[in-house]
C-alpha atoms as a PDB file:
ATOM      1  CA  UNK A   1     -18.099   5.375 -14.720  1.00  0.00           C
ATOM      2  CA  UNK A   2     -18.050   1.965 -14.524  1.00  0.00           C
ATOM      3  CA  UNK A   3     -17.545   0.391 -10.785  1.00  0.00           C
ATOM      4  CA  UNK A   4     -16.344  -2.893  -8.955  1.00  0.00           C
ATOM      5  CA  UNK A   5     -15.272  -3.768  -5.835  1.00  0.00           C
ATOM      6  CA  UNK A   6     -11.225  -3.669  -5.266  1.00  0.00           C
ATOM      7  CA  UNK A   7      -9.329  -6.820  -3.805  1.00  0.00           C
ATOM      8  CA  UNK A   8      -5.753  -5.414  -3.621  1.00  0.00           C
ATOM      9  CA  UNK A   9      -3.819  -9.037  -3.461  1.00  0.00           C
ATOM     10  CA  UNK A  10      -1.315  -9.649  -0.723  1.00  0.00           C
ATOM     11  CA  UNK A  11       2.354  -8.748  -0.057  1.00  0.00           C
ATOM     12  CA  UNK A  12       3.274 -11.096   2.464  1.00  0.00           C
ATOM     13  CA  UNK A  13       6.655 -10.337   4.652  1.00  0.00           C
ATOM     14  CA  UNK A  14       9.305 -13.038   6.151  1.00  0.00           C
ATOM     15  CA  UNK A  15      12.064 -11.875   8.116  1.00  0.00           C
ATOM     16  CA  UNK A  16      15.377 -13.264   7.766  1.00  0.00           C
ATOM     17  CA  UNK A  17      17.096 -14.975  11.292  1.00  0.00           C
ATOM     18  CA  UNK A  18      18.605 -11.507  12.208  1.00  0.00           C
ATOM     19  CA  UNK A  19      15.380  -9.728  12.717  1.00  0.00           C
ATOM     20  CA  UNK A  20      16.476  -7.122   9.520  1.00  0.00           C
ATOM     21  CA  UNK A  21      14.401  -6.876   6.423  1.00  0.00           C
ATOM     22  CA  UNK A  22      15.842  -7.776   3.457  1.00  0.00           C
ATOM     23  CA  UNK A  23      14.997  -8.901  -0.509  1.00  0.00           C
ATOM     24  CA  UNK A  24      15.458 -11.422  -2.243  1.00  0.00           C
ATOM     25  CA  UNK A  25      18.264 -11.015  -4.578  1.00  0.00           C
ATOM     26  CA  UNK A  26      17.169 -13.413  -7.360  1.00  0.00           C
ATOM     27  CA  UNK A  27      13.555 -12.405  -7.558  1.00  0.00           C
ATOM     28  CA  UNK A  28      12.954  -9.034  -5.843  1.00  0.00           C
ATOM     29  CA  UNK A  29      12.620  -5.872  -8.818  1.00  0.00           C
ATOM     30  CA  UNK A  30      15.729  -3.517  -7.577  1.00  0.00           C
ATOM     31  CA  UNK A  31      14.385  -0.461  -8.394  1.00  0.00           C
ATOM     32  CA  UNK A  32      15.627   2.932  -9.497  1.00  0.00           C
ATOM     33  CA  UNK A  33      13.635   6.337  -9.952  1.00  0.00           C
ATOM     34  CA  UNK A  34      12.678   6.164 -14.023  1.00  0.00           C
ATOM     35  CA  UNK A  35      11.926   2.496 -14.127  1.00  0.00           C
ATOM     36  CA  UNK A  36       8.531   1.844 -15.775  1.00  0.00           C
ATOM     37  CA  UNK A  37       6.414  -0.894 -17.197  1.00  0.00           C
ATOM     38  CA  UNK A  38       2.963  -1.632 -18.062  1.00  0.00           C
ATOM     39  CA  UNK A  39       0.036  -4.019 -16.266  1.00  0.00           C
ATOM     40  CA  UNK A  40      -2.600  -5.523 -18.054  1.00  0.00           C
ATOM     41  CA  UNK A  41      -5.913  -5.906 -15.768  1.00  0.00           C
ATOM     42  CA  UNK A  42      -8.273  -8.269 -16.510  1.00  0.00           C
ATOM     43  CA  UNK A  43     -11.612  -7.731 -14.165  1.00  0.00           C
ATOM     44  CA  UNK A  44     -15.725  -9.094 -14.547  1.00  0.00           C
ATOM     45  CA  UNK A  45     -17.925  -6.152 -16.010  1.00  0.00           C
ATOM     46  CA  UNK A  46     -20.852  -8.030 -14.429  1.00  0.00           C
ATOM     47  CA  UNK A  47     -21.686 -10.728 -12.515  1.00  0.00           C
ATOM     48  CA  UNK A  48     -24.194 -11.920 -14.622  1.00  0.00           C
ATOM     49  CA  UNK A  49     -22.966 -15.204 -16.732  1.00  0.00           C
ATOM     50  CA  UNK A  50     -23.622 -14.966 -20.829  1.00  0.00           C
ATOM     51  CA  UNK A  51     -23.810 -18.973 -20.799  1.00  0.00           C
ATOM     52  CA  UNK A  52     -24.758 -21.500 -18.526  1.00  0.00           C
ATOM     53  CA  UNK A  53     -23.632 -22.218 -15.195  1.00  0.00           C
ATOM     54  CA  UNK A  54     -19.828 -22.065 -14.382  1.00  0.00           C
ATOM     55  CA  UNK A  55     -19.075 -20.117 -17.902  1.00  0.00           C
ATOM     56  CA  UNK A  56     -16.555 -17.670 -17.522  1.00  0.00           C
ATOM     57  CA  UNK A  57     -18.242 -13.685 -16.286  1.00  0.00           C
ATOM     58  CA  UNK A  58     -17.837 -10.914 -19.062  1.00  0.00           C
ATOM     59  CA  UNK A  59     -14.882  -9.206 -18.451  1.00  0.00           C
ATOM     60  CA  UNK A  60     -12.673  -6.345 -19.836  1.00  0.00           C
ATOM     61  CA  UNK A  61      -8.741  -5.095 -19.916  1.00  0.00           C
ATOM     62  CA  UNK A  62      -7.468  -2.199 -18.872  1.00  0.00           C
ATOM     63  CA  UNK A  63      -3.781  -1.734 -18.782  1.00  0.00           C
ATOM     64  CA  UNK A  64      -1.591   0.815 -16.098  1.00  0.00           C
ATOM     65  CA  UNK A  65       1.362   2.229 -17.184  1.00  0.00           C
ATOM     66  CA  UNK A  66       3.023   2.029 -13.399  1.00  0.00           C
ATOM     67  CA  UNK A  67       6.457   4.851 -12.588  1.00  0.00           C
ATOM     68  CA  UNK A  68       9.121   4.474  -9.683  1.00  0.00           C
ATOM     69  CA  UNK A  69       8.947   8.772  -9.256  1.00  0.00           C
ATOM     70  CA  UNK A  70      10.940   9.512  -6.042  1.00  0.00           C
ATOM     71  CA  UNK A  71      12.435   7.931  -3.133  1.00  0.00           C
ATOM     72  CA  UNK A  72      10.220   8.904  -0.245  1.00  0.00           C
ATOM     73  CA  UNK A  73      10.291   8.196   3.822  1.00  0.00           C
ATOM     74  CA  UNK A  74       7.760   6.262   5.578  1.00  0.00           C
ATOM     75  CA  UNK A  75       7.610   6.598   9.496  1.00  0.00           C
ATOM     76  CA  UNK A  76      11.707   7.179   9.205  1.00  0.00           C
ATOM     77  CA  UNK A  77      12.837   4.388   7.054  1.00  0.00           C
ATOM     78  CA  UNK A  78      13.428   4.981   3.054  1.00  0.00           C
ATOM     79  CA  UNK A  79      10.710   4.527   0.494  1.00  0.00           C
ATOM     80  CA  UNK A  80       9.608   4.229  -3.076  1.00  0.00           C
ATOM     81  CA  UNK A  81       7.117   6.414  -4.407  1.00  0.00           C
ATOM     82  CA  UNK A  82       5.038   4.580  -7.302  1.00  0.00           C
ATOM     83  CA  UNK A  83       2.678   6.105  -9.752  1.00  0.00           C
ATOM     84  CA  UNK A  84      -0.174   4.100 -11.571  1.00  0.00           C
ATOM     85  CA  UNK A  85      -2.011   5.563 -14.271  1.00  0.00           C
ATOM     86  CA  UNK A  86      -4.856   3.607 -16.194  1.00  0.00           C
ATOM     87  CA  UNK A  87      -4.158   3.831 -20.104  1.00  0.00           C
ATOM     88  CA  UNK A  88      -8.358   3.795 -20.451  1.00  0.00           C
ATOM     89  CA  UNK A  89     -10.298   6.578 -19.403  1.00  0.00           C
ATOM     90  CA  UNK A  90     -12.864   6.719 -16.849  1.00  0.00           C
ATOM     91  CA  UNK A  91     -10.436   4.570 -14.515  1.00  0.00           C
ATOM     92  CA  UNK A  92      -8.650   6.277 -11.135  1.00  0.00           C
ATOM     93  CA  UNK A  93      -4.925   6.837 -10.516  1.00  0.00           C
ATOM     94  CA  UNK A  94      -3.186   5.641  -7.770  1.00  0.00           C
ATOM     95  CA  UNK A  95       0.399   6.591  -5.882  1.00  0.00           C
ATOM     96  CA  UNK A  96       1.408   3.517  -4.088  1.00  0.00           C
ATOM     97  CA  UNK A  97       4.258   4.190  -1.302  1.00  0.00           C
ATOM     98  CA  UNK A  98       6.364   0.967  -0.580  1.00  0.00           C
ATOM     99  CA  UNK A  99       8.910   0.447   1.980  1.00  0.00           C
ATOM    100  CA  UNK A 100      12.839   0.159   0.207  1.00  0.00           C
ATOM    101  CA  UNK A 101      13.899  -2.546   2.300  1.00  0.00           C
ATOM    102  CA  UNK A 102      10.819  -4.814   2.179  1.00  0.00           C
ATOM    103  CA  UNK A 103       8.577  -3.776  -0.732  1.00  0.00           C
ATOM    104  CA  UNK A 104       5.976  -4.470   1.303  1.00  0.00           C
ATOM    105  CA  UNK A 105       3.280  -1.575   0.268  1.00  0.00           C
ATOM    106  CA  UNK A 106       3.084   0.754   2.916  1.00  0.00           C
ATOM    107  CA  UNK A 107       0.012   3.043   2.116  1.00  0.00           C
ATOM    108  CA  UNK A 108      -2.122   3.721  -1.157  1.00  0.00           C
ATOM    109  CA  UNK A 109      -3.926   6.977  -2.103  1.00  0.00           C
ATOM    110  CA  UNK A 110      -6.460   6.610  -4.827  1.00  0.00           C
ATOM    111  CA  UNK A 111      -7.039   9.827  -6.556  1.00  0.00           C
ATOM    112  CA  UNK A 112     -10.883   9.624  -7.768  1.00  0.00           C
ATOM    113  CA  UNK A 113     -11.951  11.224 -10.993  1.00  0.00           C
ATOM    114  CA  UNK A 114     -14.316  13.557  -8.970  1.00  0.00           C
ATOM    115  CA  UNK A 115     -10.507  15.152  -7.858  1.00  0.00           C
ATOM    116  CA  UNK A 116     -10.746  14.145  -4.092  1.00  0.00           C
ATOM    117  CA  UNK A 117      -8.065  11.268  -2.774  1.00  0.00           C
ATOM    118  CA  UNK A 118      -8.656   8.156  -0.766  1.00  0.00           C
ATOM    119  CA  UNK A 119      -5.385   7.590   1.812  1.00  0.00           C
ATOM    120  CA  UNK A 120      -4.969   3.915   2.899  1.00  0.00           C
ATOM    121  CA  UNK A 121      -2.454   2.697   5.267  1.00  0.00           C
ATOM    122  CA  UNK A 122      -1.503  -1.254   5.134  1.00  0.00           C
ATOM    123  CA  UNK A 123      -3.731  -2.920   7.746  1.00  0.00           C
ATOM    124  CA  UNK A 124      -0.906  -5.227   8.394  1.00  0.00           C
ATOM    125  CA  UNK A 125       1.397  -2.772   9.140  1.00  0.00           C
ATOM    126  CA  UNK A 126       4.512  -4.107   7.117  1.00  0.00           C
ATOM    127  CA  UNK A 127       3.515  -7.872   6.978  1.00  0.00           C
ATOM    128  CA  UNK A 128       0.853  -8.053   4.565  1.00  0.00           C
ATOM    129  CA  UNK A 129      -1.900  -6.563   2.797  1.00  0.00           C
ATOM    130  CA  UNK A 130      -5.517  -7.388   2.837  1.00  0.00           C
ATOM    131  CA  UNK A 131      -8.474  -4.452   2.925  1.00  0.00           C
ATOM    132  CA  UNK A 132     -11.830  -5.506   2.599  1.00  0.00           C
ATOM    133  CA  UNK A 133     -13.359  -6.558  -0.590  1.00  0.00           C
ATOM    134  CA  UNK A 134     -15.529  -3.907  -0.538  1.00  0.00           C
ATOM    135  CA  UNK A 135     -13.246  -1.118   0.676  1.00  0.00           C
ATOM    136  CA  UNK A 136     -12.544   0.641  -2.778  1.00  0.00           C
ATOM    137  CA  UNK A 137     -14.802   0.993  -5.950  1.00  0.00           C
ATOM    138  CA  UNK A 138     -12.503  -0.061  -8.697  1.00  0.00           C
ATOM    139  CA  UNK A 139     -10.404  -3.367  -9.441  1.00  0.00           C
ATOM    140  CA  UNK A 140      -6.804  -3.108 -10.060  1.00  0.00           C
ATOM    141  CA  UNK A 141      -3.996  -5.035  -9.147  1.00  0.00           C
ATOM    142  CA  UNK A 142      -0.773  -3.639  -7.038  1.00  0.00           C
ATOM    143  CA  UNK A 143       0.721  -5.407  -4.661  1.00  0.00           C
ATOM    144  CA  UNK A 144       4.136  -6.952  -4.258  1.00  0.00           C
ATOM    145  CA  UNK A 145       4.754 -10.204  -2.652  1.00  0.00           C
ATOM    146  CA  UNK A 146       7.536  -9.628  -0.200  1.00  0.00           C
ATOM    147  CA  UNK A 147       9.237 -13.232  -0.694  1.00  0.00           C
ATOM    148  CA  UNK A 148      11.932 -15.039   1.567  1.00  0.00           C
ATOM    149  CA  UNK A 149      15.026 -13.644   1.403  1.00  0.00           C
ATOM    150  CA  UNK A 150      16.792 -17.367   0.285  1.00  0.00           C
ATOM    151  CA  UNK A 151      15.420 -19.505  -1.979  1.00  0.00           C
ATOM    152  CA  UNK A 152      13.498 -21.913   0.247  1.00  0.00           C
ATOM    153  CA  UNK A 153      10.027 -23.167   0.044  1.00  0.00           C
ATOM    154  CA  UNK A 154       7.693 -21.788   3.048  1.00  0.00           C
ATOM    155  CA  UNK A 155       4.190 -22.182   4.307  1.00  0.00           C
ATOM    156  CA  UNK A 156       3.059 -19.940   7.167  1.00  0.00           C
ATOM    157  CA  UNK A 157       0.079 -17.968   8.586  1.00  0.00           C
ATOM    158  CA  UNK A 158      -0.363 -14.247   8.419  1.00  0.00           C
ATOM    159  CA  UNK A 159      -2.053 -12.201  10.723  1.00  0.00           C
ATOM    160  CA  UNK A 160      -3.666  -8.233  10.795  1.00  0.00           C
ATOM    161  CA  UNK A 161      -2.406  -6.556  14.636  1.00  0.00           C
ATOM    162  CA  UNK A 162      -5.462  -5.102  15.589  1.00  0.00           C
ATOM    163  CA  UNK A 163      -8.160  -5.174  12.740  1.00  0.00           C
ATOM    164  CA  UNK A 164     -10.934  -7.473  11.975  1.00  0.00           C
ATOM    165  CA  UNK A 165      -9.189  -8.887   8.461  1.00  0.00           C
ATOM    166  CA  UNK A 166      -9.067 -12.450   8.731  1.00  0.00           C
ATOM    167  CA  UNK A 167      -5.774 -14.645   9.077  1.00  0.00           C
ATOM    168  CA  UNK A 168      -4.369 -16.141   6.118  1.00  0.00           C
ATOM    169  CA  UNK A 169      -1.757 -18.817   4.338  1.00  0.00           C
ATOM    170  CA  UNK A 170       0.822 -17.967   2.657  1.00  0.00           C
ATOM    171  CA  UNK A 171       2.991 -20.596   0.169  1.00  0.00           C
ATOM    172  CA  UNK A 172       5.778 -19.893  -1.352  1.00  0.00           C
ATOM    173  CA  UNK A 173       7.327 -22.694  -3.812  1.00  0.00           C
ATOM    174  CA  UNK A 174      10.212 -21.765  -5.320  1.00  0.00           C
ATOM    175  CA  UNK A 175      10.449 -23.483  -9.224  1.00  0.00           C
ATOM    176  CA  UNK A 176      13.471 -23.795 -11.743  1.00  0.00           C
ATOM    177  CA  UNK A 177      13.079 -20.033 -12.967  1.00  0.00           C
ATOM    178  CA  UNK A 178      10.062 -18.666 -11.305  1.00  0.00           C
ATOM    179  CA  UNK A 179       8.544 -18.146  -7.817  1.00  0.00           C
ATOM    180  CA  UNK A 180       4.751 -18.692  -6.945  1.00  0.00           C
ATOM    181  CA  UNK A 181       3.169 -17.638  -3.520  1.00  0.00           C
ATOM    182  CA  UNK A 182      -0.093 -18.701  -3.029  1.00  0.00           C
ATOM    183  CA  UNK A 183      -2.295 -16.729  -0.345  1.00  0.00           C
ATOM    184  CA  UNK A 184      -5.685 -18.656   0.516  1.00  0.00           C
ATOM    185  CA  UNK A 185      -8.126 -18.254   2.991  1.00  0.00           C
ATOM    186  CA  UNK A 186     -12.029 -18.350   3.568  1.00  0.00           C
ATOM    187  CA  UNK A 187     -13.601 -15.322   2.252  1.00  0.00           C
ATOM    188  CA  UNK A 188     -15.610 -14.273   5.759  1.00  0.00           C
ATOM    189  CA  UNK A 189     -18.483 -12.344   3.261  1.00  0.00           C
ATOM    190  CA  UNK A 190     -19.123 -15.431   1.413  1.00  0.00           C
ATOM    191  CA  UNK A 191     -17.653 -18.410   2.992  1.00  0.00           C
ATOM    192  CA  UNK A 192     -15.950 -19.315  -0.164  1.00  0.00           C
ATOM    193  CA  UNK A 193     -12.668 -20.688  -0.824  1.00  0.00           C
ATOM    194  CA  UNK A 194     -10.637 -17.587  -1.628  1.00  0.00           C
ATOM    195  CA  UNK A 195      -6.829 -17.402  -2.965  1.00  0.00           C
ATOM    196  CA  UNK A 196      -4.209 -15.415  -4.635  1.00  0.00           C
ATOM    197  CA  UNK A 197      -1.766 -16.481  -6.475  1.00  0.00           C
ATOM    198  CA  UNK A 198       1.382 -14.597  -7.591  1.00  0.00           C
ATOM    199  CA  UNK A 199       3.943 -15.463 -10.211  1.00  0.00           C
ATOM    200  CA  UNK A 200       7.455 -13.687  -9.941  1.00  0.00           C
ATOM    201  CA  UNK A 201      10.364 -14.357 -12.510  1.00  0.00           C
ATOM    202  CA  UNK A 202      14.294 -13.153 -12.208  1.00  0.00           C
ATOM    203  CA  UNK A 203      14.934  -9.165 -13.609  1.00  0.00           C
ATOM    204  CA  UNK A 204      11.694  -8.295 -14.052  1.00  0.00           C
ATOM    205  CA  UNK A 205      10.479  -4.848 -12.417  1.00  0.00           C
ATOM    206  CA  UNK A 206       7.296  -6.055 -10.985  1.00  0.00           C
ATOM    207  CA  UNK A 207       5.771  -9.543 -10.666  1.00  0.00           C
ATOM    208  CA  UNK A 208       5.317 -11.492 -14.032  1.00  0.00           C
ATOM    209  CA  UNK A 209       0.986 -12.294 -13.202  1.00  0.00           C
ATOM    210  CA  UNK A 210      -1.330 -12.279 -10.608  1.00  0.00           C
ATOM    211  CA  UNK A 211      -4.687 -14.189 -10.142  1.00  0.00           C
ATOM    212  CA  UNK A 212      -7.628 -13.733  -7.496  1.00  0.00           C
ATOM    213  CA  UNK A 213     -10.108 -15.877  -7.245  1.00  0.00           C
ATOM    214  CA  UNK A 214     -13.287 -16.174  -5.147  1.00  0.00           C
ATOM    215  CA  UNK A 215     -14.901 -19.570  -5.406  1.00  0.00           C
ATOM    216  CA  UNK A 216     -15.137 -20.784  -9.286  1.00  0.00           C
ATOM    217  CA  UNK A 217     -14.733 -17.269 -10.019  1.00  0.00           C
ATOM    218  CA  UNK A 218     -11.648 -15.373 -11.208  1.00  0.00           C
ATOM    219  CA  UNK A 219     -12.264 -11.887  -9.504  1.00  0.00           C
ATOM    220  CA  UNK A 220      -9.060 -10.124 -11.116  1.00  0.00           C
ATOM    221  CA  UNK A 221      -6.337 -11.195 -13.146  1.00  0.00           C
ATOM    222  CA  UNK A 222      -3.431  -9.378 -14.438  1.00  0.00           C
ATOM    223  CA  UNK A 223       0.179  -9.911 -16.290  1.00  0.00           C
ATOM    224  CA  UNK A 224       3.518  -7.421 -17.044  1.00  0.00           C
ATOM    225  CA  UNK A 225       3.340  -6.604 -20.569  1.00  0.00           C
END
């Protein structure tokens, strides 16, 4: 089976003046149990360069076929339960639990092909996710991006309660018919620039593409099919 290390990308969390979660009405997916779509993921199969210096690393797609199955609840508050399953073989599954007022992703369970299951809770509680770059041994993209709640530009630092993850930035510039959120910081492995960026547009189910990179090099991409 072929293996990489996982960078989930952020969700990032702002809450409106009266303390209370809540979406954002224009660009937020409003989901139902039944919706579905499909996630192309783009990921390196090496990180050994065919060409010269700075040409792009081999890479390969797999796409998800992602499943809103039930509502769920999380520490007392409602839920969506989401299943991932890879359209390739010899890729895991994942259930991804998200909370209904936020969408901020809550916890992820990997189920390995060996049959066992890895449980992850969101290091960031309901803020923001970040787990290590080398916490998981397979690349795929799921996060949401929880966004402001009104359409207003916003640059602010996010920070992990009580774990070792590193701060980060989070930019959200909001564009004629799209949202972007850009989430940068200094990778603390490598010391390289390293940044997210997340592309939501209105009525879509999930976000429209999502890019990592880690210096010059793109670690994961993906788009909604």
């Amino acid at each position: 089976m072929r293996t990489t290390k996982l960078l989930l990308l952020l969700a990032a969390i702002l809450l409106p003046s009266n303390g209370a979660l809540a979406l954002n009405a224009t660009y937020n997916p409003h989901w139902k149990i039944g919706d579905h779509w499909n996630v192309r993921v783009t990921f390196p199969v090496s990180l050994k360069r065919a060409g010269p210096p700075g040409a792009p690393l081999p890479s390969q797609n797999v796409d998800y076929a992602y499943a809103v199955i039930r509502q769920i609840t999380i520490s007392g508050k409602p839920g969506w339960m989401v299943s991932v399953t890879p359209q390739t073989p010899g890729y895991n599954s994942w259930i991804l639990d998200y909370d209904a007022n936020s969408l901020a992703l809550v916890r992820v369970q990997q189920g390995l092909l060996i049959g066992s299951v890895i449980v992850t809770p969101n290091p960031f509680g309901t803020d923001a996710w970040m787990p290590k770059l080398s916490q998981f041994d397979n690349q795929i993209v799921h996060d949401t991006v929880r966004l402001p709640d009104a359409n207003h530009n916003q640059t602010r630092t996010l920070t992990a309660p009580q774990t070792s993850t590193p701060d980060f930035t989070q930019s959200v510039t909001f564009l004629a018919h799209a949202v972007t959120t850009t989430l940068s910081r200094t990778d603390p492995l490598t010391a390289k620039p390293h940044k997210t960026v997340i592309v939501w547009t209105p009525g879509k189910k999930w976000w429209t593409s999502a890019t990592t990179t880690l210096g010059p090099d793109t670690l994961v991409s993906a788009k909604l099919l």
